[in-house]
Protein backbone atom coordinates (compact mmCIF):
# COMPACT_ATOMS: atom_id res chain seq x y z
CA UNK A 1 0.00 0.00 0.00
CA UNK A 2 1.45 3.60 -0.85
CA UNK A 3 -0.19 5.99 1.34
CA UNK A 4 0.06 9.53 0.67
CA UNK A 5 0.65 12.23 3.71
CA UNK A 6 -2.00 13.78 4.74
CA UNK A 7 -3.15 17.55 5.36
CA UNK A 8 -4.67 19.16 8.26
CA UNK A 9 -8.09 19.27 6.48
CA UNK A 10 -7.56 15.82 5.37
CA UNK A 11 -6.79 14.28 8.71
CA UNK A 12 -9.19 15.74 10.22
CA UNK A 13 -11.94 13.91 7.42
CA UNK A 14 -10.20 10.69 8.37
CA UNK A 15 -10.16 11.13 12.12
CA UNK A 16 -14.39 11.39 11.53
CA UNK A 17 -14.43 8.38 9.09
CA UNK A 18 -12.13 6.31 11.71
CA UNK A 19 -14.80 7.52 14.64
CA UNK A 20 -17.15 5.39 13.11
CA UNK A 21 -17.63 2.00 12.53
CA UNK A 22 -20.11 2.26 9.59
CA UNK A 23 -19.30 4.28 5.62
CA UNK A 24 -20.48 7.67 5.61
CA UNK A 25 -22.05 10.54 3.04
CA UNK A 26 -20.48 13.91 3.00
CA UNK A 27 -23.68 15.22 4.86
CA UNK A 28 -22.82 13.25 7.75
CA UNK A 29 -19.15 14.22 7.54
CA UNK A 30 -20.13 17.85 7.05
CA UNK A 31 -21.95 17.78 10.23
CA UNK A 32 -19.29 16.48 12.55
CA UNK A 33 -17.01 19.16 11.29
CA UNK A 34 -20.19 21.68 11.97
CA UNK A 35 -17.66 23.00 14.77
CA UNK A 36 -15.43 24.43 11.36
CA UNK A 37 -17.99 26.26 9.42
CA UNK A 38 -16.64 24.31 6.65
CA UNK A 39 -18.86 24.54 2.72
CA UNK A 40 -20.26 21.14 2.34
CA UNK A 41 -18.80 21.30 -1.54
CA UNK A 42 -15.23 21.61 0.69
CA UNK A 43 -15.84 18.22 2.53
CA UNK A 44 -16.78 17.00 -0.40
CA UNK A 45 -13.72 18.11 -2.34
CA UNK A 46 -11.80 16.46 0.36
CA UNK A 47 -13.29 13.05 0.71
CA UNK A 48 -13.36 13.28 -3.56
CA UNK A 49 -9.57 13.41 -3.47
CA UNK A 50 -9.14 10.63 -0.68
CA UNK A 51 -10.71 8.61 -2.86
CA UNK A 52 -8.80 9.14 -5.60
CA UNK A 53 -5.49 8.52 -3.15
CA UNK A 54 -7.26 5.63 -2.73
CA UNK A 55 -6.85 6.55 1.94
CA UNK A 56 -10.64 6.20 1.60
CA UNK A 57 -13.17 3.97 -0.08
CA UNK A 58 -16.31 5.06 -1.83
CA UNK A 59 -19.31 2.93 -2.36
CA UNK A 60 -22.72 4.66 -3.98
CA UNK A 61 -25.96 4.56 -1.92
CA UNK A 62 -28.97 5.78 -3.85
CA UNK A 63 -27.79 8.81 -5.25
CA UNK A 64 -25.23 9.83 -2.24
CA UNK A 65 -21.65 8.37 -1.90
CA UNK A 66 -20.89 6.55 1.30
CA UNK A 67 -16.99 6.68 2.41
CA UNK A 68 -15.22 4.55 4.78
CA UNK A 69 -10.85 4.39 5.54
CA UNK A 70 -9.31 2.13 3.11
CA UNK A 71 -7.22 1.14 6.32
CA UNK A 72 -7.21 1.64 9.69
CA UNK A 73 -5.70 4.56 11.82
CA UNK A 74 -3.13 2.30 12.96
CA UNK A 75 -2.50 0.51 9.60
CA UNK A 76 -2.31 3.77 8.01
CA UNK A 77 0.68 5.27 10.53
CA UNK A 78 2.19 1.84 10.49
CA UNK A 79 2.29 2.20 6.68
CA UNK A 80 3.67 5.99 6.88
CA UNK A 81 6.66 4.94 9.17
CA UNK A 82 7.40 1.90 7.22
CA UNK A 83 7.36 4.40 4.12
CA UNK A 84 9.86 7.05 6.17
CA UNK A 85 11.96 3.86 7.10
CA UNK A 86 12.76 3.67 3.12
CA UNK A 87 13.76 7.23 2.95
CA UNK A 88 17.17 6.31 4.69
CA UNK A 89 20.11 4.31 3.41
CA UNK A 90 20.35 2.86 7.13
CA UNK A 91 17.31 1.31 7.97
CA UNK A 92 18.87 -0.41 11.04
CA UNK A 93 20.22 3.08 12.55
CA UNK A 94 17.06 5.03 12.18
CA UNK A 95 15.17 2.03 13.90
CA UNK A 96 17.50 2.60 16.37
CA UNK A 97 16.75 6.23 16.92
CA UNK A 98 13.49 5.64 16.87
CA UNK A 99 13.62 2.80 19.31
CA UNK A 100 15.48 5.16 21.58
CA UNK A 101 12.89 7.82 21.40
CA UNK A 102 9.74 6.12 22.65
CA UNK A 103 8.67 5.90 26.02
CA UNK A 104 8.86 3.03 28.69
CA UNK A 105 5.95 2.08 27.78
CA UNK A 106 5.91 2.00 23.80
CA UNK A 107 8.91 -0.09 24.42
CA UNK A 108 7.63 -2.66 26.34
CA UNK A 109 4.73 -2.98 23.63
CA UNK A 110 7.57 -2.73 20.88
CA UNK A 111 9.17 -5.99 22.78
CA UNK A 112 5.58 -7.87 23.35
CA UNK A 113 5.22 -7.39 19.91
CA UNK A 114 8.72 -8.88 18.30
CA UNK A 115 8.82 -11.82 20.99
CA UNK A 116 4.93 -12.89 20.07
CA UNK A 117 6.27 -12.86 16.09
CA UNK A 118 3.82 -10.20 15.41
CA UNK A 119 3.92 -8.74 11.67
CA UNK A 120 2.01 -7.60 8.94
């Protein structure tokens, strides 16, 4: 998957669509950016062009698009860092930067996660 970096506008769509469990139509994105005072035909702009990124999917309902993530939140980032990691000619240093950045915490998950086998 080649995801493409996202805007403030943009991430903002996708943090409504990954609120919900169920596609939705540009009305019912409009409306949970009410707090904006975005144009509808701007939402709509926006969720047009996530589509064609392919970050979003589109199905047709009637006569009203429905949109849903292409990937999770999670799958999305994962896919972002993994897409940073090929930006260096050291893959094994910058991991090691990185690793050295997180907290305590992020760590421990980090280690959970390589002694379980876990991958994509």
């Amino acid at each position: 998957m080649d995801v493409a970096r996202l805007g403030e506008l943009e991430r903002a769509v996708m943090d409504v669509l990954w609120a919900h469990d169920e596609p939705l139509s540009v009305r019912a994105v409009h409306a949970a950016l009410s707090d904006r005072d975005l144009a509808y035909t701007t939402v709509m702009t926006v969720l047009t062009r996530l589509a064609n990124k392919n970050v979003v999917r589109r199905e047709r309902e009637g006569r009203a698009w429905l949109y849903a993530p292409a990937a999770s939140r999670e799958e999305y980032v994962a896919e972002l860092m993994l897409q940073a990691l090929e930006l260096t000619g050291d893959r094994g240093s910058a991991l090691v930067r990185f690793a050295q950045s997180v907290s305590t915490d992020e760590a421990d998950a980090l280690r959970q996660a390589l002694e379980r086998g876990e991958s994509t």
